[in-house]
PDB file of N, CA and C in Angstrom:
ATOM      1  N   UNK A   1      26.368  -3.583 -12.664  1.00  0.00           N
ATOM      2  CA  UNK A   1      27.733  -3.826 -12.246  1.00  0.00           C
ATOM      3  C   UNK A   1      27.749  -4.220 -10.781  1.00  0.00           C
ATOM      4  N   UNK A   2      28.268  -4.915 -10.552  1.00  0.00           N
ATOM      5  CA  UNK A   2      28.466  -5.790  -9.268  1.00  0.00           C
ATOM      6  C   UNK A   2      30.050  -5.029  -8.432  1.00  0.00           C
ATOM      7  N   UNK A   3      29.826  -3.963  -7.491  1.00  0.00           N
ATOM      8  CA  UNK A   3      30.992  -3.297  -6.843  1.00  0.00           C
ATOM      9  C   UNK A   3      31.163  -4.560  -5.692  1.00  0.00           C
ATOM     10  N   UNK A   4      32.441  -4.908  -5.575  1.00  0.00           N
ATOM     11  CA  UNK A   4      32.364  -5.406  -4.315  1.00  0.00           C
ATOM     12  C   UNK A   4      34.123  -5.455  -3.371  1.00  0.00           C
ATOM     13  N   UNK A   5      33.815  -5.686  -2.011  1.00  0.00           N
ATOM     14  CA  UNK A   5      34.796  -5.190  -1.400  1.00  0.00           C
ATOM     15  C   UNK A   5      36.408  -5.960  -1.570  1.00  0.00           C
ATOM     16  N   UNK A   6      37.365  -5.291  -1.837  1.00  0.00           N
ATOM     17  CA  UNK A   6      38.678  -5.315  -2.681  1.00  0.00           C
ATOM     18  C   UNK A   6      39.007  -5.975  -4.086  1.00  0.00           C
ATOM     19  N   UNK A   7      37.286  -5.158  -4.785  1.00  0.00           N
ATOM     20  CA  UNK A   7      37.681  -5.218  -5.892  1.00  0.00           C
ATOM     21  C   UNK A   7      38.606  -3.912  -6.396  1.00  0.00           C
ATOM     22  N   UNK A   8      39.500  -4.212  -8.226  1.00  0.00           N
ATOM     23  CA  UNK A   8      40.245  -3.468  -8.387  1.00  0.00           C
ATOM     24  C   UNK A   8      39.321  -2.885  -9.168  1.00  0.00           C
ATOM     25  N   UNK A   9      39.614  -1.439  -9.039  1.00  0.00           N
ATOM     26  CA  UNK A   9      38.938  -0.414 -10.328  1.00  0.00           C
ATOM     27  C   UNK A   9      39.514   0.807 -10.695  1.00  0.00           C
ATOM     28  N   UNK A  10      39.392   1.265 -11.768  1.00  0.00           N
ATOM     29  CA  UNK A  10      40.003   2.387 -12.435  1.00  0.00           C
ATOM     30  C   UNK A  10      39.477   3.666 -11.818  1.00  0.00           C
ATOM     31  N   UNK A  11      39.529   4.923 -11.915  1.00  0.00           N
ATOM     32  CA  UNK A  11      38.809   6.260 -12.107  1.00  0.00           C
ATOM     33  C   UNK A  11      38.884   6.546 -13.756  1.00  0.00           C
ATOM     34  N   UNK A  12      37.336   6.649 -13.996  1.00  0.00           N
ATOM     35  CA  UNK A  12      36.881   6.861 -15.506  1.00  0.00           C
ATOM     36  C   UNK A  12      36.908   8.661 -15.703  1.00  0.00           C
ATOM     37  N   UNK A  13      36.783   9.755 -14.877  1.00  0.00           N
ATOM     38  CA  UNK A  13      36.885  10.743 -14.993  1.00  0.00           C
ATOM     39  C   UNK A  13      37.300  11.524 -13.304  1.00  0.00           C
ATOM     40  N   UNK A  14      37.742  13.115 -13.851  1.00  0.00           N
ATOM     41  CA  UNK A  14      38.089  13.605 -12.768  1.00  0.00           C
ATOM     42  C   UNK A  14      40.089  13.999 -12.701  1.00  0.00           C
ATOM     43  N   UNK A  15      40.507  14.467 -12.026  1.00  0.00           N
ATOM     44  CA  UNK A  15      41.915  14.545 -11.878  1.00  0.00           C
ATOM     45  C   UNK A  15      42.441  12.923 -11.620  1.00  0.00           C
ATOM     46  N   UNK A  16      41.945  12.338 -11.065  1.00  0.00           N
ATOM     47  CA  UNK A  16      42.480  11.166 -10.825  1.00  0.00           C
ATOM     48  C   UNK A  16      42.251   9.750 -12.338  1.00  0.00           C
ATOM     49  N   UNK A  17      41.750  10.073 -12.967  1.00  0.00           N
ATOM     50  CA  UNK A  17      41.500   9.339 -14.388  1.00  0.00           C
ATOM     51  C   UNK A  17      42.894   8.655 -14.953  1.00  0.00           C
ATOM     52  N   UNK A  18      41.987   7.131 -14.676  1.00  0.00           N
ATOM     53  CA  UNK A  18      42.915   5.992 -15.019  1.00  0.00           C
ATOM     54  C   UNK A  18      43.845   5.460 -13.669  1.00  0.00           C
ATOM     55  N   UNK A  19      43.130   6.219 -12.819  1.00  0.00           N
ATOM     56  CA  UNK A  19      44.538   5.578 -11.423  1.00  0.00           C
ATOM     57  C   UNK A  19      43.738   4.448 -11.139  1.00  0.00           C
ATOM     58  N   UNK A  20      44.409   3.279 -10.356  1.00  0.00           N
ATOM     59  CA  UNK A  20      43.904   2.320 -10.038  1.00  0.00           C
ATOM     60  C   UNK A  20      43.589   2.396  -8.333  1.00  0.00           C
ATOM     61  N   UNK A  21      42.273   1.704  -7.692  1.00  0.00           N
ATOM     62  CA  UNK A  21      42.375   1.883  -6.271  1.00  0.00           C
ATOM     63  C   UNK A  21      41.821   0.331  -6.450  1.00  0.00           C
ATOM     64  N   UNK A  22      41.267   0.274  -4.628  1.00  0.00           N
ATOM     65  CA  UNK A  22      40.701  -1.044  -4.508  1.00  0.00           C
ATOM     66  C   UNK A  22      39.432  -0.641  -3.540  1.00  0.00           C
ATOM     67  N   UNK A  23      38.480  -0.803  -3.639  1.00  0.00           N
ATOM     68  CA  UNK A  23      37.425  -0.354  -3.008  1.00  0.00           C
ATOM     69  C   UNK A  23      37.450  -1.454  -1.524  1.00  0.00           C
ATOM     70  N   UNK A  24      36.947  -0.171  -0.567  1.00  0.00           N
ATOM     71  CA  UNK A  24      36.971  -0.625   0.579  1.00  0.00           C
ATOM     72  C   UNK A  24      35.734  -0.581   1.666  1.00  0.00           C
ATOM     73  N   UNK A  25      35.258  -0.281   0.930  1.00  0.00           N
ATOM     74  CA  UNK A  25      33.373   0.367   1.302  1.00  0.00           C
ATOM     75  C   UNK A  25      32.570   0.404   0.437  1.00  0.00           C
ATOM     76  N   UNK A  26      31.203   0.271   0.249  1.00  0.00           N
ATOM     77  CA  UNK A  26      29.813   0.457  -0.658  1.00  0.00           C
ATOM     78  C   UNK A  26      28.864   1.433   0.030  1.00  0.00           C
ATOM     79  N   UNK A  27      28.436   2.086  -0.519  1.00  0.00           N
ATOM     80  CA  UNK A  27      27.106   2.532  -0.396  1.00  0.00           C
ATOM     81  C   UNK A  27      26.311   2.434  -1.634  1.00  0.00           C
ATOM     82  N   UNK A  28      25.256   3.281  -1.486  1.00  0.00           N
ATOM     83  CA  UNK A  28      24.394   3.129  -2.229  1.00  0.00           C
ATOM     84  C   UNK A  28      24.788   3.750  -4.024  1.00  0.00           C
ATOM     85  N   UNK A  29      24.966   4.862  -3.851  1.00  0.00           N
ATOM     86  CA  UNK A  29      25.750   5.596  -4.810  1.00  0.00           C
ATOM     87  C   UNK A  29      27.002   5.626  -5.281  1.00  0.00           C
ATOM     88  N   UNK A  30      27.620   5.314  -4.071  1.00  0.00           N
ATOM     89  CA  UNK A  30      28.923   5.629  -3.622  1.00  0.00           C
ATOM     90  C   UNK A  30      30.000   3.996  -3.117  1.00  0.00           C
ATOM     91  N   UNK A  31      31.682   4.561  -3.401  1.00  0.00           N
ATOM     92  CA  UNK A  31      32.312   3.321  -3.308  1.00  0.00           C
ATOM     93  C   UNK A  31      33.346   4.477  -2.232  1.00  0.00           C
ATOM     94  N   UNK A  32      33.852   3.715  -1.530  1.00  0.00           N
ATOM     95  CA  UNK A  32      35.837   4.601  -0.573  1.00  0.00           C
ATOM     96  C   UNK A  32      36.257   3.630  -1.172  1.00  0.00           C
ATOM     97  N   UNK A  33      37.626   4.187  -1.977  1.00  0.00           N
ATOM     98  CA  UNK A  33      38.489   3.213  -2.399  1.00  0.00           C
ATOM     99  C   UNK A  33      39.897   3.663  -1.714  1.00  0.00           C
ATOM    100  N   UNK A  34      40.495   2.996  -1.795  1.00  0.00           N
ATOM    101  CA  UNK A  34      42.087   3.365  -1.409  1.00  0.00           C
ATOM    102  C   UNK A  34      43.227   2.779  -2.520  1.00  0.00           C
ATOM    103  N   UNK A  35      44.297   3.217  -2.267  1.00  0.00           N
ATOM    104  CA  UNK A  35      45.352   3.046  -3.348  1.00  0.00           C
ATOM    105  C   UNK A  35      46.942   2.680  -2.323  1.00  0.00           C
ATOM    106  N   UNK A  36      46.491   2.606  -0.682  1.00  0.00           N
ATOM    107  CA  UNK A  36      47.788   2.806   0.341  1.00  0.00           C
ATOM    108  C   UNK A  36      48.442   3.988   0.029  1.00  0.00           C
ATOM    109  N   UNK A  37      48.430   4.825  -0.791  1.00  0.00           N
ATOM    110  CA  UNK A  37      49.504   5.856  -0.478  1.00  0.00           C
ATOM    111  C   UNK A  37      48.609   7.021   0.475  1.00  0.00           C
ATOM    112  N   UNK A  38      47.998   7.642  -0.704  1.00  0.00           N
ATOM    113  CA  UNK A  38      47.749   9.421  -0.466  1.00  0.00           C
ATOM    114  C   UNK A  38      46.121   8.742   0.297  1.00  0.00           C
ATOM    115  N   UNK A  39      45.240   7.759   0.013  1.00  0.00           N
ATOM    116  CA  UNK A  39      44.126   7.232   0.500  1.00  0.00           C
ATOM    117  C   UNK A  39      44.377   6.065   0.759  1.00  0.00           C
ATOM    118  N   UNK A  40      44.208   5.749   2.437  1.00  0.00           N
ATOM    119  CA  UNK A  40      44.740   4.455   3.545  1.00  0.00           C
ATOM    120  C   UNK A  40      43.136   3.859   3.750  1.00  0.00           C
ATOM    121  N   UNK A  41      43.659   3.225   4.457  1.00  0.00           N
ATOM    122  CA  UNK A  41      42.137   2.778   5.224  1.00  0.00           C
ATOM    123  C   UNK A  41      41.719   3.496   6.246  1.00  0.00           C
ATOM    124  N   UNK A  42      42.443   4.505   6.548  1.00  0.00           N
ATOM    125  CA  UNK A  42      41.983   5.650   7.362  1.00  0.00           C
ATOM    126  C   UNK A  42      41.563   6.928   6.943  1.00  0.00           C
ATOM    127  N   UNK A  43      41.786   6.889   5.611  1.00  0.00           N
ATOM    128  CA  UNK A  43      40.984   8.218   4.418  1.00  0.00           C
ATOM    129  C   UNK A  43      40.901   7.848   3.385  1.00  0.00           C
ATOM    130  N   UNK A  44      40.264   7.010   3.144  1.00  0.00           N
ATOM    131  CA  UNK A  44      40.022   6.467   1.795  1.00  0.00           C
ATOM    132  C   UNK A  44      38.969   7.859   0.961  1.00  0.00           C
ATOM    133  N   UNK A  45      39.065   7.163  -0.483  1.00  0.00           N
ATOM    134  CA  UNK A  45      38.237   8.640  -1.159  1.00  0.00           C
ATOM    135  C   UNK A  45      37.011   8.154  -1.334  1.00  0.00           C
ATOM    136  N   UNK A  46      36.099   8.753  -1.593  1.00  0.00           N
ATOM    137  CA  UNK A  46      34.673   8.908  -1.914  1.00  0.00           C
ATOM    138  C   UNK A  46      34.525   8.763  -3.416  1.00  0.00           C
ATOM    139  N   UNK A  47      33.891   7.572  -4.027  1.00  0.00           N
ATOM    140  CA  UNK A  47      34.465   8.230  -5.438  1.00  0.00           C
ATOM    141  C   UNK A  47      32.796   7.638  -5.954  1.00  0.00           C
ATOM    142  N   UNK A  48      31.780   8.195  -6.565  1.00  0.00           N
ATOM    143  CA  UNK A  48      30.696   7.849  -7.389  1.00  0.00           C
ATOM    144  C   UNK A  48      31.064   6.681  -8.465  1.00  0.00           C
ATOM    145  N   UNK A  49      29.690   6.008  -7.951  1.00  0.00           N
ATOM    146  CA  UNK A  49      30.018   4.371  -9.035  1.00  0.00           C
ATOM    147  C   UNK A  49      29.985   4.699 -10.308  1.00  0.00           C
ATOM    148  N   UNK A  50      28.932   5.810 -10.881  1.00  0.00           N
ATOM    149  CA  UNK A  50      29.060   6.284 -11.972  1.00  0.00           C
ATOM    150  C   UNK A  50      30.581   6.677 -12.806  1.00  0.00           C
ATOM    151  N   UNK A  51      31.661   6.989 -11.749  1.00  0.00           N
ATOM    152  CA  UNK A  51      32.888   7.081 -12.335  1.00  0.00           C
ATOM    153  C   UNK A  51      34.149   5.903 -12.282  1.00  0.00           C
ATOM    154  N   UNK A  52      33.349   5.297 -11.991  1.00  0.00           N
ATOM    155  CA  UNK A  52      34.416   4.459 -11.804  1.00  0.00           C
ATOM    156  C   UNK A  52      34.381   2.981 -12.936  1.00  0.00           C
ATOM    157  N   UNK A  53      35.233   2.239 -13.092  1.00  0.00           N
ATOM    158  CA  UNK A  53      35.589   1.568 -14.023  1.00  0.00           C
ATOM    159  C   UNK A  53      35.990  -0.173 -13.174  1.00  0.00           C
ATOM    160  N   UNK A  54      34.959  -1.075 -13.091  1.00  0.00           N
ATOM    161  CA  UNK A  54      35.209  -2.330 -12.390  1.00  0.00           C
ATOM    162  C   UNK A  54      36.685  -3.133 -13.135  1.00  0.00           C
ATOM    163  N   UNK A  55      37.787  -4.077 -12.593  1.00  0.00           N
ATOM    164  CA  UNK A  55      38.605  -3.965 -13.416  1.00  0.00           C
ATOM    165  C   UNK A  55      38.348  -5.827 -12.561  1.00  0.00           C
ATOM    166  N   UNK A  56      38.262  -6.966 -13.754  1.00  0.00           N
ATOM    167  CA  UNK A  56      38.198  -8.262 -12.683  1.00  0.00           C
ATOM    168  C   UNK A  56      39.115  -8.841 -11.981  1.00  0.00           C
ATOM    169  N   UNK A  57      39.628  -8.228 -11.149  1.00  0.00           N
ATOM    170  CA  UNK A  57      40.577  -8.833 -10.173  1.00  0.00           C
ATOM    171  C   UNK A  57      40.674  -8.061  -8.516  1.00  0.00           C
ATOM    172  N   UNK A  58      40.629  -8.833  -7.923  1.00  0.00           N
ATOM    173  CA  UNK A  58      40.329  -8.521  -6.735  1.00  0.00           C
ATOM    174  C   UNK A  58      41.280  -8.973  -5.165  1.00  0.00           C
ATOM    175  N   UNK A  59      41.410  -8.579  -4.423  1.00  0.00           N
ATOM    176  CA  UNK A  59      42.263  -8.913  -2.923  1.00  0.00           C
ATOM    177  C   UNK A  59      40.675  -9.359  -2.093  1.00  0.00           C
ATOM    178  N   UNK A  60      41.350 -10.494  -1.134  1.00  0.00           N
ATOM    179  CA  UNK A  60      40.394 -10.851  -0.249  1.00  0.00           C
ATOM    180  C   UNK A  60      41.244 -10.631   1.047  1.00  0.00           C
ATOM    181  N   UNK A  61      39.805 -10.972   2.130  1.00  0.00           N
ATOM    182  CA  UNK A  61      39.835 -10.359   3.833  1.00  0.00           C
ATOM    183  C   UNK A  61      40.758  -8.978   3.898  1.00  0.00           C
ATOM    184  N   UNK A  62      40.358  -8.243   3.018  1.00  0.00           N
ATOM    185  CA  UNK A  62      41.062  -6.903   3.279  1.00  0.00           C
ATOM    186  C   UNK A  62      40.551  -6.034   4.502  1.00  0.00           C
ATOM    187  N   UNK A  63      39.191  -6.631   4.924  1.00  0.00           N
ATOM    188  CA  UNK A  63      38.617  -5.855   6.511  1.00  0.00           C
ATOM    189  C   UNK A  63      39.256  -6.460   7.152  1.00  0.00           C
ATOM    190  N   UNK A  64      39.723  -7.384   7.269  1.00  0.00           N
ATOM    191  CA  UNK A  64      40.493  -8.603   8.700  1.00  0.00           C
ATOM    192  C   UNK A  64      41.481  -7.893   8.244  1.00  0.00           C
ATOM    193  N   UNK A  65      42.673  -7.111   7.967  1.00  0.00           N
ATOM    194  CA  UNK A  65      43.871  -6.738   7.739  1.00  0.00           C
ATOM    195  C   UNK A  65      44.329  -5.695   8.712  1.00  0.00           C
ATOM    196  N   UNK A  66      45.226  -5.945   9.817  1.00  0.00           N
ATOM    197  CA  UNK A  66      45.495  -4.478  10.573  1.00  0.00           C
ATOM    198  C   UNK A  66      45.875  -3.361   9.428  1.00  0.00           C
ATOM    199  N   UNK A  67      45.271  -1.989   9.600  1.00  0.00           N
ATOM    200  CA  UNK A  67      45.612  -1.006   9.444  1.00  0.00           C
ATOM    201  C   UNK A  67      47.300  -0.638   8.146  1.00  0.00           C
ATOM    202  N   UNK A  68      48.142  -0.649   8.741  1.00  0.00           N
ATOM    203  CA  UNK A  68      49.494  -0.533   8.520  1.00  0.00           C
ATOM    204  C   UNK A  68      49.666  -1.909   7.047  1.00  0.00           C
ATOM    205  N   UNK A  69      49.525  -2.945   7.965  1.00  0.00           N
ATOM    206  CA  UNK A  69      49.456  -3.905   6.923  1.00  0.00           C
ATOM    207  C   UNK A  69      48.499  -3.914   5.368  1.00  0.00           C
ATOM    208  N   UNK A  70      47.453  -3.587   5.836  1.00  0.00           N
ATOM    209  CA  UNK A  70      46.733  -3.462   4.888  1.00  0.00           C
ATOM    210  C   UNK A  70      47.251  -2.227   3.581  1.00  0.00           C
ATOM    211  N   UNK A  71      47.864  -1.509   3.899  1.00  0.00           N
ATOM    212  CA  UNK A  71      47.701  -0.302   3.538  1.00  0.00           C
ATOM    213  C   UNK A  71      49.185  -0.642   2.365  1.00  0.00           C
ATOM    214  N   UNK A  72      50.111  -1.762   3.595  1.00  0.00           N
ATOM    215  CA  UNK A  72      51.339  -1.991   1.856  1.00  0.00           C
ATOM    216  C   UNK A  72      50.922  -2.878   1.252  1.00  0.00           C
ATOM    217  N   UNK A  73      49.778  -3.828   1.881  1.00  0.00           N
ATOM    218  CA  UNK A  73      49.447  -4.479   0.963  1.00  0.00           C
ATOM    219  C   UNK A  73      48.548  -3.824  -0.712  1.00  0.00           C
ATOM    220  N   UNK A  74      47.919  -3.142  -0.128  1.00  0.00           N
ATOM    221  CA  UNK A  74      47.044  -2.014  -1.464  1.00  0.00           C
ATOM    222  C   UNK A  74      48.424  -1.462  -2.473  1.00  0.00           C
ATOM    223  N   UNK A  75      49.118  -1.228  -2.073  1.00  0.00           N
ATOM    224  CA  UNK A  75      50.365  -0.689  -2.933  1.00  0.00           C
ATOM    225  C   UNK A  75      51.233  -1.923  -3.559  1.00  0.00           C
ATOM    226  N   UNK A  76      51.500  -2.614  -3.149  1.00  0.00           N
ATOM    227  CA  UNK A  76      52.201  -4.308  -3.563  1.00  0.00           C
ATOM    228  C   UNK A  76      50.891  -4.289  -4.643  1.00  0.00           C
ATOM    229  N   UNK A  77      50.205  -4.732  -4.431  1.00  0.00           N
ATOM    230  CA  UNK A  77      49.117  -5.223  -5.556  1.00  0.00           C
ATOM    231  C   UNK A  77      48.840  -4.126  -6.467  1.00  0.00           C
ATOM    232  N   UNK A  78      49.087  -3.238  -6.367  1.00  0.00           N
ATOM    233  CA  UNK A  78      48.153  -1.936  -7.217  1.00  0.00           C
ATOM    234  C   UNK A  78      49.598  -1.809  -7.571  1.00  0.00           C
ATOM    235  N   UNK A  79      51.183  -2.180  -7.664  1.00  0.00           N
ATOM    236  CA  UNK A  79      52.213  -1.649  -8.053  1.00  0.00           C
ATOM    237  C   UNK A  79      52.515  -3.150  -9.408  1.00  0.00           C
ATOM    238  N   UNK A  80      52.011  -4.097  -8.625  1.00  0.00           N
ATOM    239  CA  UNK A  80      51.677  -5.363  -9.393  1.00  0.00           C
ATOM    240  C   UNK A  80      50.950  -5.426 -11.104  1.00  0.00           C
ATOM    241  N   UNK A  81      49.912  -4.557 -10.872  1.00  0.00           N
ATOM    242  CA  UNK A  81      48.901  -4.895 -11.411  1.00  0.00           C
ATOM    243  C   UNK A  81      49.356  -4.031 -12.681  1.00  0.00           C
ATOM    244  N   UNK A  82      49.565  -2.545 -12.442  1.00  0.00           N
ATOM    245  CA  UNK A  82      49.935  -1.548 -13.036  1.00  0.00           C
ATOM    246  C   UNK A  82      51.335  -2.065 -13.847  1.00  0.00           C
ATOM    247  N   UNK A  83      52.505  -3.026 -13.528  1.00  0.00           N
ATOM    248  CA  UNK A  83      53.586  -3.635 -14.076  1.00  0.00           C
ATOM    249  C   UNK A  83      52.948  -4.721 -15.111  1.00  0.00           C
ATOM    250  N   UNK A  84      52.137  -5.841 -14.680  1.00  0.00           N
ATOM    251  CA  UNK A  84      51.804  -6.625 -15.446  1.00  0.00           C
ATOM    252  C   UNK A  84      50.827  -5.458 -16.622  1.00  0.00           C
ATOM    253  N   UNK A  85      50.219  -4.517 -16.608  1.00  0.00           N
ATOM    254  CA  UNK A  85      49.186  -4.158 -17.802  1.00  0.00           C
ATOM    255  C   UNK A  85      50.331  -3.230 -18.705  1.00  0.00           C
ATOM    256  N   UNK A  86      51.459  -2.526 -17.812  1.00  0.00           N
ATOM    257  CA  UNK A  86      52.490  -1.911 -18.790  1.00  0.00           C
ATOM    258  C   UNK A  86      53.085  -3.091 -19.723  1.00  0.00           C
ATOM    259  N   UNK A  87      53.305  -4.297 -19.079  1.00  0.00           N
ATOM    260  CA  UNK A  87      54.021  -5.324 -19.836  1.00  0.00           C
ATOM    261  C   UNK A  87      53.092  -5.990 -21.297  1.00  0.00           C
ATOM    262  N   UNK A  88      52.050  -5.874 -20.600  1.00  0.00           N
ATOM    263  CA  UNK A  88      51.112  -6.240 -21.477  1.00  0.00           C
ATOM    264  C   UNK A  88      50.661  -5.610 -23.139  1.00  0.00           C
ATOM    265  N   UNK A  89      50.879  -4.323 -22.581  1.00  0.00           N
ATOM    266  CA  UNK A  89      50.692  -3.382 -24.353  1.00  0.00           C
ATOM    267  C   UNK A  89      52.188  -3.271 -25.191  1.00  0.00           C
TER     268      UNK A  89
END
């Protein structure tokens, strides 16, 4: 699986299962994703690639984004995305 930065992805297990974020970091094991609300680009979560769920659609220059901006932008799109897949079933 190919993680890469502001792609969209699910949580596959855990309290958070089925929320959508957008990853904002890689490591080796490991992805920080954010969602703009409760996790910004200033606390994004820690979440293992093993749990997580790649979803193909993605935001670009989300590192070039001030702070503030960035953060309604993650919510506009993740409020987007979540409307179009309710419409969808």
């Amino acid at each position: 699986m190919q993680f890469k930065i502001g792609g969209f992805v699910t949580s596959k297990q855990g309290r958070d299962k089925d929320k959508v974020y957008i990853i904002l970091q890689e490591e080796k094991e490991y992805v920080y994703v954010i969602d703009g609300k409760t996790y910004t680009k200033d606390n994004p979560k820690k979440k293992n690639k093993k749990h997580i769920q790649i979803i193909h659609k993605s935001l670009t220059n989300i590192e070039e984004m001030p702070t503030q901006e960035l953060n309604q932008n993650i919510q506009d799109a993740i409020n987007q995305y979540e409307q179009r897949s309710k419409n969808e079933k």
